[in-house]
C-alpha atoms as a PDB file:
ATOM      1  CA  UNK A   1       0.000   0.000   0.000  1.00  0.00           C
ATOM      2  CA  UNK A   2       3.013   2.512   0.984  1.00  0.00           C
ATOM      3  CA  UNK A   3       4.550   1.592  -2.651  1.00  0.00           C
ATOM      4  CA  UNK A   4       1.381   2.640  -4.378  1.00  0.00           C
ATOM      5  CA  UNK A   5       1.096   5.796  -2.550  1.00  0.00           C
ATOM      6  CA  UNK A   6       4.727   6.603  -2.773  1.00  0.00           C
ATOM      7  CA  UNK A   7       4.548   5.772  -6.638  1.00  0.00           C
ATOM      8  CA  UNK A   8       1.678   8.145  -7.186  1.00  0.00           C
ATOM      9  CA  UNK A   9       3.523  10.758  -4.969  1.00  0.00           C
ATOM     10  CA  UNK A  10       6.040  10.561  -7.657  1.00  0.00           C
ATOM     11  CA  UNK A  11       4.169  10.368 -10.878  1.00  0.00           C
ATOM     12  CA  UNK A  12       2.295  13.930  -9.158  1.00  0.00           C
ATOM     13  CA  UNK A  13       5.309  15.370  -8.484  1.00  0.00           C
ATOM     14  CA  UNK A  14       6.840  14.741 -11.827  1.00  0.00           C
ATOM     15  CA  UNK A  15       3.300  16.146 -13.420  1.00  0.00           C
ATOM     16  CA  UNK A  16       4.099  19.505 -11.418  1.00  0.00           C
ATOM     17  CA  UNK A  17       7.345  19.624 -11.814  1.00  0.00           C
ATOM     18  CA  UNK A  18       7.175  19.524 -15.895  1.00  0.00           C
ATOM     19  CA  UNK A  19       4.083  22.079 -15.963  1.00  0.00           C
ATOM     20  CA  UNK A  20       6.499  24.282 -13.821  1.00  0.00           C
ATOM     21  CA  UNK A  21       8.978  24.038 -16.314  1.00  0.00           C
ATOM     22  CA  UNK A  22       7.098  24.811 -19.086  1.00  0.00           C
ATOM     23  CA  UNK A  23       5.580  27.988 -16.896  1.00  0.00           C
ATOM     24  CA  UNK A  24       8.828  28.853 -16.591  1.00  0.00           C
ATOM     25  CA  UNK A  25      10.037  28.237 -19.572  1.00  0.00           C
ATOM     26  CA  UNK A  26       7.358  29.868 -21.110  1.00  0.00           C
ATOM     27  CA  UNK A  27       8.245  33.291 -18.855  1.00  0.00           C
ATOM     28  CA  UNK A  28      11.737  33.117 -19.957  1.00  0.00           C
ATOM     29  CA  UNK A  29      11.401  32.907 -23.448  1.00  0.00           C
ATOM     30  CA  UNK A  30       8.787  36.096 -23.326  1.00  0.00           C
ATOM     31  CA  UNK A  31      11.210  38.040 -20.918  1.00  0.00           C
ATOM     32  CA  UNK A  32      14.370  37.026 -23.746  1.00  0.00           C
ATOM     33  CA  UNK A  33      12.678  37.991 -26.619  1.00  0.00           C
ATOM     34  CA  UNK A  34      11.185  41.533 -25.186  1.00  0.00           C
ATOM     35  CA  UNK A  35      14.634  42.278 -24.276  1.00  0.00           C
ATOM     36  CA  UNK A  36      16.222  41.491 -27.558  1.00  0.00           C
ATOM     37  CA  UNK A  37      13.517  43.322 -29.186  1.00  0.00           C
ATOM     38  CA  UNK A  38      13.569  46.434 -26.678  1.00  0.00           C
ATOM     39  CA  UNK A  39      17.396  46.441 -27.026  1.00  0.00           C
ATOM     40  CA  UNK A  40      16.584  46.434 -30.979  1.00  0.00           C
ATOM     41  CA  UNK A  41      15.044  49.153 -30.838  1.00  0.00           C
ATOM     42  CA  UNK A  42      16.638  51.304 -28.338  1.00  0.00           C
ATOM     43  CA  UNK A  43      20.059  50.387 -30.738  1.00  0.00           C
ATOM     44  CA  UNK A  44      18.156  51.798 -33.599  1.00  0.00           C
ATOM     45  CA  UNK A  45      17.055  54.792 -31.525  1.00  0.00           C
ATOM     46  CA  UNK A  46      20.257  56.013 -30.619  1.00  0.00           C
ATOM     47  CA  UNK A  47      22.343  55.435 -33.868  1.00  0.00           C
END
């Protein structure tokens, strides 16, 4: 019965662990690509 539980535990915690990633994941690419396109612009801006 513990082996079941403990199993599940980790099948659960794997399931939250990869849809943390891809939050993650997800925030990182947006915050990358904002900067590269705010630094874009600000190069264009000034030269």
């Amino acid at each position: 019965m513990l082996n079941i539980s403990m199993k599940n535990k980790g099948k659960e915690f794997l399931k939250d662990s990869a849809q943390w990633v891809i939050i993650f994941g997800a925030i990182y690419l947006l915050v990358f690509y904002n900067y590269v396109e705010v630094k874009g612009i600000l190069n264009h801006k000034f030269n």
